[in-house]
C-alpha atoms as a PDB file:
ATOM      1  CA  UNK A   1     -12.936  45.600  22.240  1.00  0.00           C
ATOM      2  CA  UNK A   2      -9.492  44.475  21.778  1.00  0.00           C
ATOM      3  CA  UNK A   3      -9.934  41.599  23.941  1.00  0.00           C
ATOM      4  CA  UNK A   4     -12.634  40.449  22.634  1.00  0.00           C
ATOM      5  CA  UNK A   5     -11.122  40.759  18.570  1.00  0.00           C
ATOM      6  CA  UNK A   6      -7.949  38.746  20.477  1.00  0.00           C
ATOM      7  CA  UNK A   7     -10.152  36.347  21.826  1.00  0.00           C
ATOM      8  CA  UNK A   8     -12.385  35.964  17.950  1.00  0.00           C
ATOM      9  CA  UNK A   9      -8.285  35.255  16.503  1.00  0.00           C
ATOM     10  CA  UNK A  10      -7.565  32.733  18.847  1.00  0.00           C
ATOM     11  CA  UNK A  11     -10.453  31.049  18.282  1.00  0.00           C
ATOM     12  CA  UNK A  12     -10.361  31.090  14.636  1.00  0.00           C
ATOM     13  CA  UNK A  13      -6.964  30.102  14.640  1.00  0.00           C
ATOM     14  CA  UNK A  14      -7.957  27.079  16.263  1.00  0.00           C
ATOM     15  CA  UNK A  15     -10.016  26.291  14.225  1.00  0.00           C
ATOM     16  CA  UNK A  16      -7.829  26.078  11.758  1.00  0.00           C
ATOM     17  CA  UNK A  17      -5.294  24.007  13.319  1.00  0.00           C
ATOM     18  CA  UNK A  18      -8.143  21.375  13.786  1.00  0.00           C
ATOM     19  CA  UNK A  19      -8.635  21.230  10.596  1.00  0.00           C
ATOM     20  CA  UNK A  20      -8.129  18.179   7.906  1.00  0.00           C
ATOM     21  CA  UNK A  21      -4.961  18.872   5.692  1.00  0.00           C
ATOM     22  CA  UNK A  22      -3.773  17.907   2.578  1.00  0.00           C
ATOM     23  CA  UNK A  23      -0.007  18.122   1.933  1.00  0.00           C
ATOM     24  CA  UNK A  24       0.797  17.441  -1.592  1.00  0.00           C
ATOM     25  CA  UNK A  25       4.332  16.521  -3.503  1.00  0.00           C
ATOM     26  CA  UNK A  26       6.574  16.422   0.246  1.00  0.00           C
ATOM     27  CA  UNK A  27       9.472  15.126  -1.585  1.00  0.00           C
ATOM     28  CA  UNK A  28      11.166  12.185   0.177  1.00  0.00           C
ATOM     29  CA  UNK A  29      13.858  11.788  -1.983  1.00  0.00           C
ATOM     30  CA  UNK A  30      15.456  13.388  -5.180  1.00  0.00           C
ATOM     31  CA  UNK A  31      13.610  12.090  -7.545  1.00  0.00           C
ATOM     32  CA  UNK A  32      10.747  13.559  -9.081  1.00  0.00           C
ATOM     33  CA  UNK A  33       8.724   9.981  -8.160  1.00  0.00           C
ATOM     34  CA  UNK A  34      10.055  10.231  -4.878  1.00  0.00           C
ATOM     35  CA  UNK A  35       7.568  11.999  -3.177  1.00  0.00           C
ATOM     36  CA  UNK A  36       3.936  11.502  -1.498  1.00  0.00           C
ATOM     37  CA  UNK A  37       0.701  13.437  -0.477  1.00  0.00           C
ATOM     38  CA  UNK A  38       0.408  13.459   3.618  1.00  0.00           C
ATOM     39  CA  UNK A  39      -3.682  13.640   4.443  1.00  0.00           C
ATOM     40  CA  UNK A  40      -3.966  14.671   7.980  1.00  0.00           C
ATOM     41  CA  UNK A  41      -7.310  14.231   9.948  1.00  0.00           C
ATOM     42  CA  UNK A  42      -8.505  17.119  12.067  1.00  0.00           C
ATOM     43  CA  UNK A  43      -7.444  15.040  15.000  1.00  0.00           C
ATOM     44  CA  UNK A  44      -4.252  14.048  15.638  1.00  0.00           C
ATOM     45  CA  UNK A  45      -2.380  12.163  18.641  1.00  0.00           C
ATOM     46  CA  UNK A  46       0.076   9.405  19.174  1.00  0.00           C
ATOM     47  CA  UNK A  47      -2.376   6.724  19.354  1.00  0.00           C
ATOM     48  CA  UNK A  48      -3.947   7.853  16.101  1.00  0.00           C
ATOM     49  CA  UNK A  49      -3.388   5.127  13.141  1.00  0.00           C
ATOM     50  CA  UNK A  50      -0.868   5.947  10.627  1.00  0.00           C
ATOM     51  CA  UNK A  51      -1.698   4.128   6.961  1.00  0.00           C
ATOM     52  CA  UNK A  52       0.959   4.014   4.181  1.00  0.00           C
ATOM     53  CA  UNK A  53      -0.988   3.743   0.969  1.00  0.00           C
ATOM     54  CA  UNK A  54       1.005   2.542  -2.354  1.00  0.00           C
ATOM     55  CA  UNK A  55      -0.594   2.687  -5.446  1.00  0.00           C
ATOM     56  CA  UNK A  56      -0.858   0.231  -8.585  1.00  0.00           C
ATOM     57  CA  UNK A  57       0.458   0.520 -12.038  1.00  0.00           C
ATOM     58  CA  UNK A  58       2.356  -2.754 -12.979  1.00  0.00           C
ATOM     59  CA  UNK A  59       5.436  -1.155 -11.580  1.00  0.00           C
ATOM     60  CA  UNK A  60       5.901   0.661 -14.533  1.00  0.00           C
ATOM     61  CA  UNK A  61       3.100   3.311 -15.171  1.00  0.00           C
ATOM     62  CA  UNK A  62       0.861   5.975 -13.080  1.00  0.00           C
ATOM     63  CA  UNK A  63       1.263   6.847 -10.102  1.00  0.00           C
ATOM     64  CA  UNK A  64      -0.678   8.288  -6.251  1.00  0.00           C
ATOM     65  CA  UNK A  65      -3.296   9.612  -8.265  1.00  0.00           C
ATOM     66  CA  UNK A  66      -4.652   5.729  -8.665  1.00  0.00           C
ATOM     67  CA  UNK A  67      -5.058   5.714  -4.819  1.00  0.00           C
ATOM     68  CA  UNK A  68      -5.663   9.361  -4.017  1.00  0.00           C
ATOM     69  CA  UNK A  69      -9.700   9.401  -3.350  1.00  0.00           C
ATOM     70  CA  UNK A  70      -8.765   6.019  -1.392  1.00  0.00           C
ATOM     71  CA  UNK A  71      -6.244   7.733   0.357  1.00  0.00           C
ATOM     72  CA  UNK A  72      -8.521  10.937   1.421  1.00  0.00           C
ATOM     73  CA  UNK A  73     -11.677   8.339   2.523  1.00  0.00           C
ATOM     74  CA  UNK A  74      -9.445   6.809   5.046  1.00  0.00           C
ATOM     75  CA  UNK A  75      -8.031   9.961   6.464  1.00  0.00           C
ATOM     76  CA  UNK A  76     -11.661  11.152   6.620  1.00  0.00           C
ATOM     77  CA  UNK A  77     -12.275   8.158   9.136  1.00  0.00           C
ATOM     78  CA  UNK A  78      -9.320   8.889  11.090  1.00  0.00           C
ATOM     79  CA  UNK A  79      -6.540   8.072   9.818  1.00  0.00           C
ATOM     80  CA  UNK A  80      -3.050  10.011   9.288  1.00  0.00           C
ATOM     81  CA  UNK A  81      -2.472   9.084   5.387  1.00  0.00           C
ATOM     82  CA  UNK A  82       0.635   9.054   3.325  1.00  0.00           C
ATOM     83  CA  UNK A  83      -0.425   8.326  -0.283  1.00  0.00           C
ATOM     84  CA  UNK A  84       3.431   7.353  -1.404  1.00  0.00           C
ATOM     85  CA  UNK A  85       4.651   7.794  -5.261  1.00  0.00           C
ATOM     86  CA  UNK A  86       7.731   5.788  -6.003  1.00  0.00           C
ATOM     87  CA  UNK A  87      10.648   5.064  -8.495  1.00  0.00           C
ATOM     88  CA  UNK A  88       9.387   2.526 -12.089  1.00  0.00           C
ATOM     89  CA  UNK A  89      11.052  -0.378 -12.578  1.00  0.00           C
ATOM     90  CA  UNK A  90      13.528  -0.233 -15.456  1.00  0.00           C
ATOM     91  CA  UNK A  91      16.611  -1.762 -16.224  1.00  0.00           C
ATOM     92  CA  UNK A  92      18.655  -0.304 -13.385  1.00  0.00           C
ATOM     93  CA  UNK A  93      15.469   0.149 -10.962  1.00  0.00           C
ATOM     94  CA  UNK A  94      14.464  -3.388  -9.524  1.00  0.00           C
ATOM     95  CA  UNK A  95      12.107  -4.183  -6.765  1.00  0.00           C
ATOM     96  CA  UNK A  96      15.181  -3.812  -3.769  1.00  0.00           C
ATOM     97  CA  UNK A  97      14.673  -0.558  -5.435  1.00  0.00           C
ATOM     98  CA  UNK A  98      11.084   0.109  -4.412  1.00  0.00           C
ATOM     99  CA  UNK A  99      11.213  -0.626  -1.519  1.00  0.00           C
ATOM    100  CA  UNK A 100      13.943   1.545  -0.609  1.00  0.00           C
ATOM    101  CA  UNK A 101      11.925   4.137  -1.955  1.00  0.00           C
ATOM    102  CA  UNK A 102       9.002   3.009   0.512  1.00  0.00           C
ATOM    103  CA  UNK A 103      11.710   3.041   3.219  1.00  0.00           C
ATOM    104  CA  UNK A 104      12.821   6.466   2.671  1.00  0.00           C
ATOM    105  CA  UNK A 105       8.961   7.489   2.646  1.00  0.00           C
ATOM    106  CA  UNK A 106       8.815   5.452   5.952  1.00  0.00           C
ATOM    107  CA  UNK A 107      11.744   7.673   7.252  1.00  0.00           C
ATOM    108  CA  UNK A 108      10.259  10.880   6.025  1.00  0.00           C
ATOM    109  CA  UNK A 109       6.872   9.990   7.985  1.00  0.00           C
ATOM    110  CA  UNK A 110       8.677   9.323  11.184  1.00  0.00           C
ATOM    111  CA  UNK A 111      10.973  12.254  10.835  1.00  0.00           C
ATOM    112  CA  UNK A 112       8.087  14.970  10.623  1.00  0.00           C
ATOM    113  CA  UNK A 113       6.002  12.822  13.246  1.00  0.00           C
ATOM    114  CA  UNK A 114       6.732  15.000  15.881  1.00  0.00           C
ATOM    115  CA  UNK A 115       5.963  18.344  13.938  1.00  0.00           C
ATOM    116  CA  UNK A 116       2.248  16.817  13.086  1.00  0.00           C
ATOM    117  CA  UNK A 117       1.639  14.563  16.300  1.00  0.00           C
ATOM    118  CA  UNK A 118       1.406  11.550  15.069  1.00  0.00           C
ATOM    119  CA  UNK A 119       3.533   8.345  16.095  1.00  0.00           C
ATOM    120  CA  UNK A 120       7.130   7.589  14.446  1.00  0.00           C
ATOM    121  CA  UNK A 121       6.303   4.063  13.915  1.00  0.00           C
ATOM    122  CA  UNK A 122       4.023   1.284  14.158  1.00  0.00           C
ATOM    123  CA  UNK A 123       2.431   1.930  10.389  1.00  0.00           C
ATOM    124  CA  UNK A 124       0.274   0.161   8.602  1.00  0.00           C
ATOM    125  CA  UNK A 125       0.501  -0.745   4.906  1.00  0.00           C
ATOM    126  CA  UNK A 126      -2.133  -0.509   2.287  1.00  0.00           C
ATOM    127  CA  UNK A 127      -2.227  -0.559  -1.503  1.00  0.00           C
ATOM    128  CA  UNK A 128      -4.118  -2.091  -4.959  1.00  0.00           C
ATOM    129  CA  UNK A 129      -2.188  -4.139  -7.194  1.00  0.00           C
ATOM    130  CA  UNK A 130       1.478  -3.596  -7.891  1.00  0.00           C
ATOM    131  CA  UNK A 131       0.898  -1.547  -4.367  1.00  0.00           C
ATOM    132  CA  UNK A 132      -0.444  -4.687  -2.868  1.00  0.00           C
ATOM    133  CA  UNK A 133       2.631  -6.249  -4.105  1.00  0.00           C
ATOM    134  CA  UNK A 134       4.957  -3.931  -2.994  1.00  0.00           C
ATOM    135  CA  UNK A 135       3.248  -3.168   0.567  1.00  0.00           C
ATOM    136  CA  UNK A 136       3.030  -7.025   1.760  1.00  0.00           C
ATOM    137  CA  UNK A 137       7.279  -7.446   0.078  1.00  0.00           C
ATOM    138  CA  UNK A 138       7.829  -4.180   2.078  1.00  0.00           C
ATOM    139  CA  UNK A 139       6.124  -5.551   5.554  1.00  0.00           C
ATOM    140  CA  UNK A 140       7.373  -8.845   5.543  1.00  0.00           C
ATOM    141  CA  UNK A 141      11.074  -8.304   4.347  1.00  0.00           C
ATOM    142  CA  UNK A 142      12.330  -4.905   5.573  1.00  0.00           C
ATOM    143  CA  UNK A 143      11.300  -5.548   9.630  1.00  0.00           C
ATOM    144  CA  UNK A 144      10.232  -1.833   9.763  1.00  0.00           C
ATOM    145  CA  UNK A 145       7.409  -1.907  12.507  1.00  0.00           C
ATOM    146  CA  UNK A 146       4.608  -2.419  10.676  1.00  0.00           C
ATOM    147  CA  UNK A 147       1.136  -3.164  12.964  1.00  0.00           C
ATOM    148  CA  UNK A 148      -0.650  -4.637  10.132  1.00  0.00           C
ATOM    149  CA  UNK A 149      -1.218  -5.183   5.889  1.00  0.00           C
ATOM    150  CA  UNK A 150      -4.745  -4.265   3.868  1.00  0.00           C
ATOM    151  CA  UNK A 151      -4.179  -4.874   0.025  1.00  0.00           C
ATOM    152  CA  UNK A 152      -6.385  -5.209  -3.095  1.00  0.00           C
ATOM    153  CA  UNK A 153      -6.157  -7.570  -5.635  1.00  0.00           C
ATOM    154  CA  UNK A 154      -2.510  -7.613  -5.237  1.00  0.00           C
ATOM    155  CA  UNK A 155       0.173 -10.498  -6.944  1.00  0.00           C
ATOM    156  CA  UNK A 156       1.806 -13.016  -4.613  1.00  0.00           C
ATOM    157  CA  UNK A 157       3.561 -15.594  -7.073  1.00  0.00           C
ATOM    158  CA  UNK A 158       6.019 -15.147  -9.845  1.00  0.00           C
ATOM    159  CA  UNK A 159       7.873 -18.528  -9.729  1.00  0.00           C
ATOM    160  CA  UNK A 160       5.187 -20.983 -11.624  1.00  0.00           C
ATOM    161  CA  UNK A 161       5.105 -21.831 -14.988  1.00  0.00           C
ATOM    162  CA  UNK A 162       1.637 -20.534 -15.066  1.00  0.00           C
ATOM    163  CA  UNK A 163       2.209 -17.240 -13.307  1.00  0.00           C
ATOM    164  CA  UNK A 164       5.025 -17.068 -16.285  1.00  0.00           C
ATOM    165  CA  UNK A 165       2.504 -17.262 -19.177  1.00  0.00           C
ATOM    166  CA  UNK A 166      -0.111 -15.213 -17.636  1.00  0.00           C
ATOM    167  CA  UNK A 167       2.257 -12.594 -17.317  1.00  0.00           C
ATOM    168  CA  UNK A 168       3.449 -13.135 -21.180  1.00  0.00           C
ATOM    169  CA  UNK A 169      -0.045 -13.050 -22.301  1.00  0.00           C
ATOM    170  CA  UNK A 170      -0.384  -9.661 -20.459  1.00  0.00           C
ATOM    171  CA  UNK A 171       2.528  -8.646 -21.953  1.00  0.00           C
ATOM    172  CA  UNK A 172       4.042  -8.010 -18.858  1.00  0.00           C
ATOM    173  CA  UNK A 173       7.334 -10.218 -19.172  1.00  0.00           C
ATOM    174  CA  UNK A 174      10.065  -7.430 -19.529  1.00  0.00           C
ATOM    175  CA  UNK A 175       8.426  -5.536 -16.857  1.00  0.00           C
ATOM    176  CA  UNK A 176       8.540  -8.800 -14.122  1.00  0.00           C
ATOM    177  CA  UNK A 177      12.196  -9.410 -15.343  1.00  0.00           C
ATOM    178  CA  UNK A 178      13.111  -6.057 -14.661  1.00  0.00           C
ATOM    179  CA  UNK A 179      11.618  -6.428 -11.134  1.00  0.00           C
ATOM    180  CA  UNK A 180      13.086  -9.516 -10.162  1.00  0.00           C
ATOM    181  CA  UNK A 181      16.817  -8.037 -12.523  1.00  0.00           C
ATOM    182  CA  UNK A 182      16.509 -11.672 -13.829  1.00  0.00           C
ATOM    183  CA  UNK A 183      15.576 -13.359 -17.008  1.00  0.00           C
ATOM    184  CA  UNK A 184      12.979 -15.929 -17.171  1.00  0.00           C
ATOM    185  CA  UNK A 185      14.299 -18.641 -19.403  1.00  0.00           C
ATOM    186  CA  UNK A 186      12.854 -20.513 -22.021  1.00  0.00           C
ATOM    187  CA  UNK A 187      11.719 -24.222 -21.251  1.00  0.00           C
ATOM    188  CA  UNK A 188      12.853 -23.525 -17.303  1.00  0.00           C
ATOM    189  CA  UNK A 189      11.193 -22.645 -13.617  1.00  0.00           C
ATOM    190  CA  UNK A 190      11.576 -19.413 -13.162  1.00  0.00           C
ATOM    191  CA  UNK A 191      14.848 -19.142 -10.558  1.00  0.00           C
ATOM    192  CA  UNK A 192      15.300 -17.692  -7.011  1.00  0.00           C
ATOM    193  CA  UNK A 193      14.982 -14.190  -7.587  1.00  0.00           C
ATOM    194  CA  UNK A 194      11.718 -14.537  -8.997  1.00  0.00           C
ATOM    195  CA  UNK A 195      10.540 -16.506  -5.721  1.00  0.00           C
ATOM    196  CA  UNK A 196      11.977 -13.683  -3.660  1.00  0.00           C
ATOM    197  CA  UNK A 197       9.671 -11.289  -5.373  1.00  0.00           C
ATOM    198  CA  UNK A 198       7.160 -13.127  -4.112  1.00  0.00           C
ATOM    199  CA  UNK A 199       5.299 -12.552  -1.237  1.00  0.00           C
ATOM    200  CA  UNK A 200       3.799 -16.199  -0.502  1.00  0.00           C
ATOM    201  CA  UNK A 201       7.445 -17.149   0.196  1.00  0.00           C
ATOM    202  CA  UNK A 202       8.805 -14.093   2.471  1.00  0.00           C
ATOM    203  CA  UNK A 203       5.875 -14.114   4.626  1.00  0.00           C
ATOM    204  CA  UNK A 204       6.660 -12.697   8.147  1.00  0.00           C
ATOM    205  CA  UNK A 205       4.355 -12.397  11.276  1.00  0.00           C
ATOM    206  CA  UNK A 206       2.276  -9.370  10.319  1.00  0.00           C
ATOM    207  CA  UNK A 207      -1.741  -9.699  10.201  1.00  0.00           C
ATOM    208  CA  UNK A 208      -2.444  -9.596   6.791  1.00  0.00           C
ATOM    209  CA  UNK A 209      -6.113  -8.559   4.694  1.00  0.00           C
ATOM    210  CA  UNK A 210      -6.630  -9.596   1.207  1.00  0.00           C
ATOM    211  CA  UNK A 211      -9.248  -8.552  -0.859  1.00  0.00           C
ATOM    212  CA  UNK A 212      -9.936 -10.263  -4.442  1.00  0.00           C
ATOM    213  CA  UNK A 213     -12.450  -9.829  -7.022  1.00  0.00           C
ATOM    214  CA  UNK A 214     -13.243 -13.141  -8.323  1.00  0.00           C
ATOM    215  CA  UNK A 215     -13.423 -12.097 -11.638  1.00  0.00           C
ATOM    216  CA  UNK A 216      -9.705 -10.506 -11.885  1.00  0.00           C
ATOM    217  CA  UNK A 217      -8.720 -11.056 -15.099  1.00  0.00           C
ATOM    218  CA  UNK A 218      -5.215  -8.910 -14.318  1.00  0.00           C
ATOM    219  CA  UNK A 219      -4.530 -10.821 -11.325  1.00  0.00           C
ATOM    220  CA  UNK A 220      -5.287 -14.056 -10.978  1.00  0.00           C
ATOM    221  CA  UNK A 221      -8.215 -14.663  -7.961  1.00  0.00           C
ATOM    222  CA  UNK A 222      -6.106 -17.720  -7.174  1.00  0.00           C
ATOM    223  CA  UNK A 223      -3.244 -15.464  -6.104  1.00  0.00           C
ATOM    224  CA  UNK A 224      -4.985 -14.693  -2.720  1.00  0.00           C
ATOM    225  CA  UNK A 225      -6.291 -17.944  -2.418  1.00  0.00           C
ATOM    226  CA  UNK A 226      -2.910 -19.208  -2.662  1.00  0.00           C
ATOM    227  CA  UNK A 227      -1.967 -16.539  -0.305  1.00  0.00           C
ATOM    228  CA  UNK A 228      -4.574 -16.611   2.327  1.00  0.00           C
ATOM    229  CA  UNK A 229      -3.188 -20.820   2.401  1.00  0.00           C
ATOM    230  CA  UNK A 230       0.532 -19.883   2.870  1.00  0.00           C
ATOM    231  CA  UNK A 231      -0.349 -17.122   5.850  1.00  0.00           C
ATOM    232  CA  UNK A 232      -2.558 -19.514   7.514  1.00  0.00           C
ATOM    233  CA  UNK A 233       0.443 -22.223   7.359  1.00  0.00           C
ATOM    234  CA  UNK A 234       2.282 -19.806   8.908  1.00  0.00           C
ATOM    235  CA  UNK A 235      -0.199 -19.068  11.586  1.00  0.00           C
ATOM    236  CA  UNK A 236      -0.096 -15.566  10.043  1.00  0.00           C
ATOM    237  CA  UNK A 237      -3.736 -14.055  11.541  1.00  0.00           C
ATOM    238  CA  UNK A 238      -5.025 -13.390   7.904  1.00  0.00           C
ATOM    239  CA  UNK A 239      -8.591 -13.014   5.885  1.00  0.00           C
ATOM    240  CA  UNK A 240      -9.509 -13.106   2.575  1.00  0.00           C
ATOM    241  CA  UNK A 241     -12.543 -10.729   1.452  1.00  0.00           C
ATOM    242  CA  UNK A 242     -13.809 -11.854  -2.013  1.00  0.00           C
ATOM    243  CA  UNK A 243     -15.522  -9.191  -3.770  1.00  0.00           C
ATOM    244  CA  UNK A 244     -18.240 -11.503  -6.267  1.00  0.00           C
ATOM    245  CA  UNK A 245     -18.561 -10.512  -9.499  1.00  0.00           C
ATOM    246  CA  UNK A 246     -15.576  -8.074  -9.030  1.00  0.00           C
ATOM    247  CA  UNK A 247     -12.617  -7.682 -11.114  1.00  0.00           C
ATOM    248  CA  UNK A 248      -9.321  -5.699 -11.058  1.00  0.00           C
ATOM    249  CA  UNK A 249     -10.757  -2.334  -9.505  1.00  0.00           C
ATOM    250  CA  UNK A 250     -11.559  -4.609  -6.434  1.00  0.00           C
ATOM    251  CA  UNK A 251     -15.383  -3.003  -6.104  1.00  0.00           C
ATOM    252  CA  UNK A 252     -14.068   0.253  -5.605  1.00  0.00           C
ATOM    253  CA  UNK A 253     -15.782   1.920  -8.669  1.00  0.00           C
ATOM    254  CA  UNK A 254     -19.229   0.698  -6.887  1.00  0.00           C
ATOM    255  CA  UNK A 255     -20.082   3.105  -3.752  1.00  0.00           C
ATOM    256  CA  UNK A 256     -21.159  -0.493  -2.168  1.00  0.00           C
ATOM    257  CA  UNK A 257     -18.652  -2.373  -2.631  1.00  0.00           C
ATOM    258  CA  UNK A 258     -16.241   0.421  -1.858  1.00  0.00           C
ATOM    259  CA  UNK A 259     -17.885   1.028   1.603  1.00  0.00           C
ATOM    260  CA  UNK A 260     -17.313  -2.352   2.330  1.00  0.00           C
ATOM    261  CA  UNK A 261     -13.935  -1.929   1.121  1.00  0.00           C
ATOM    262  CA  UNK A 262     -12.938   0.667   3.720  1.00  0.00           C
ATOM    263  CA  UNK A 263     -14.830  -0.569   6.568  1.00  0.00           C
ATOM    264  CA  UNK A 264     -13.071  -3.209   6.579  1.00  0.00           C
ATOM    265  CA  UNK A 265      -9.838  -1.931   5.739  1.00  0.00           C
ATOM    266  CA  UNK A 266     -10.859   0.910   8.610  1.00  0.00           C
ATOM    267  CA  UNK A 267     -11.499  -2.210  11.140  1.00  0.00           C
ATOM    268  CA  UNK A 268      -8.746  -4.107  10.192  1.00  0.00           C
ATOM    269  CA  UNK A 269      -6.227  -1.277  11.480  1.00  0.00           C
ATOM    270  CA  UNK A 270      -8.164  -0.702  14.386  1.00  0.00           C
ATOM    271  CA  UNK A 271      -8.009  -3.647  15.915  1.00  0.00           C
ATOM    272  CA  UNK A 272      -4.026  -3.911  15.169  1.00  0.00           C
ATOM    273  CA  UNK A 273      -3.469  -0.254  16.250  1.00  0.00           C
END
């Protein structure tokens, strides 16, 4: 009888070992931003795809909770899943800022890899919007590793005089400034820093998936396009997905449009695992 309630234990303990986890608020650093939600599938191995997801919020506002349901669907396909919160930009925060935040959330990852199974690097990026930003400026600039890049409707340009007014008309000006810790100036290009914000011009050898909606009023369609042209000059292996009809939520308020969001991004990271 023993045996046999020994035996019923081991099993269910098993059982739950195998099964999908959701690890909220690991803090990665000492602020209260700094910290992300670690989705673990119920299988795990060092071959098994590690995504870093960034969410959106103009830099400024929200936070994981934008990419959280994302987050869950692709660890429910496979994936290990670190939904990543991070610093806003402010007038002593700036965008070397964020992405020391995303390294230290890199760092965490591959410092609990070993407790959890998982590989301690070759990550992927994902993210939607300013997270689109930040994960393609993160991959291409910091030379951490990464396998491959899957981002929605994300901004590429900041140095044009008509990436400068669309961002006044969205009332957005202080926030880019405060990103790029520059000004831009009245009657002038906007200078260096703002080009070094900009992921057209830091592009680095890392396959790279864009989705758009064409009907982004946020951020400009003509971003990606513009992207998609610099990655190819580069002979960056790259694709642009437009989503018709879409605008800034990429499709993924539409279950059909969302499935083809993730099967894609889910292919994407296969192929570059």
């Amino acid at each position: 009888m023993k045996k046999v309630i020994v035996i019923v234990l081991f099993l269910a303990l098993g059982a739950t070992g195998c099964a999908q986890k959701d690890l909220r608020n690991l803090m990665y650093g000492a602020h209260k931003q700094q910290n992300l939600d670690l989705f673990l599938p119920a299988k795990i191995d060092s071959k098994t795809p590690v995504l870093i997801m960034l969410h959106g919020g103009a830099w400024s506002l929200g936070g994981k909770e934008y990419t959280d349901k994302t987050a869950r669907d692709l660890r429910d396909r496979g994936f290990v899943v670190a939904n990543v919160d991070y610093r806003y930009v402010n007038e002593n925060v700036h965008a070397k800022d964020l992405l020391d935040d995303i390294n230290e959330a890199v760092k965490y990852m591959q410092s609990h890899a070993s407790e959890y199974g998982f590989a301690s690097k070759g990550y992927h990026f994902s993210g939607i919007s300013a997270g689109a930003h930040l994960a393609m400026l993160y991959s291409y600039t910091r030379n951490a590793g990464v396998k491959s890049v899957a981002v929605l409707c994300g901004p590429t340009q900041f140095d044009t005089d008509e990436n400068k007014k669309h961002i006044e008309k969205l009332l957005l000006t202080q926030v880019l400034e405060q990103l790029a810790d520059s000004k831009y100036e009245k009657d002038k290009k906007p200078n260096a820093k703002f080009t070094a914000i900009s992921p057209y011009a830091r592009i680095s050898n890392i396959p790279t998936l864009l989705f758009h909606g064409d009907k982004d009023e946020l951020v400009l369609y003509s971003q990606s396009v513009l992207m998609l042209q610099e990655l190819k000059k580069a002979n960056v292996e790259s694709k642009l997905i437009t989503l018709e009809g879409k605008g800034h939520d990429c499709g993924m308020n539409q279950p059909d449009s969302e499935k083809m969001v993730l099967d894609n991004i889910e292919n994407w990271v296969r192929i570059h695992s």
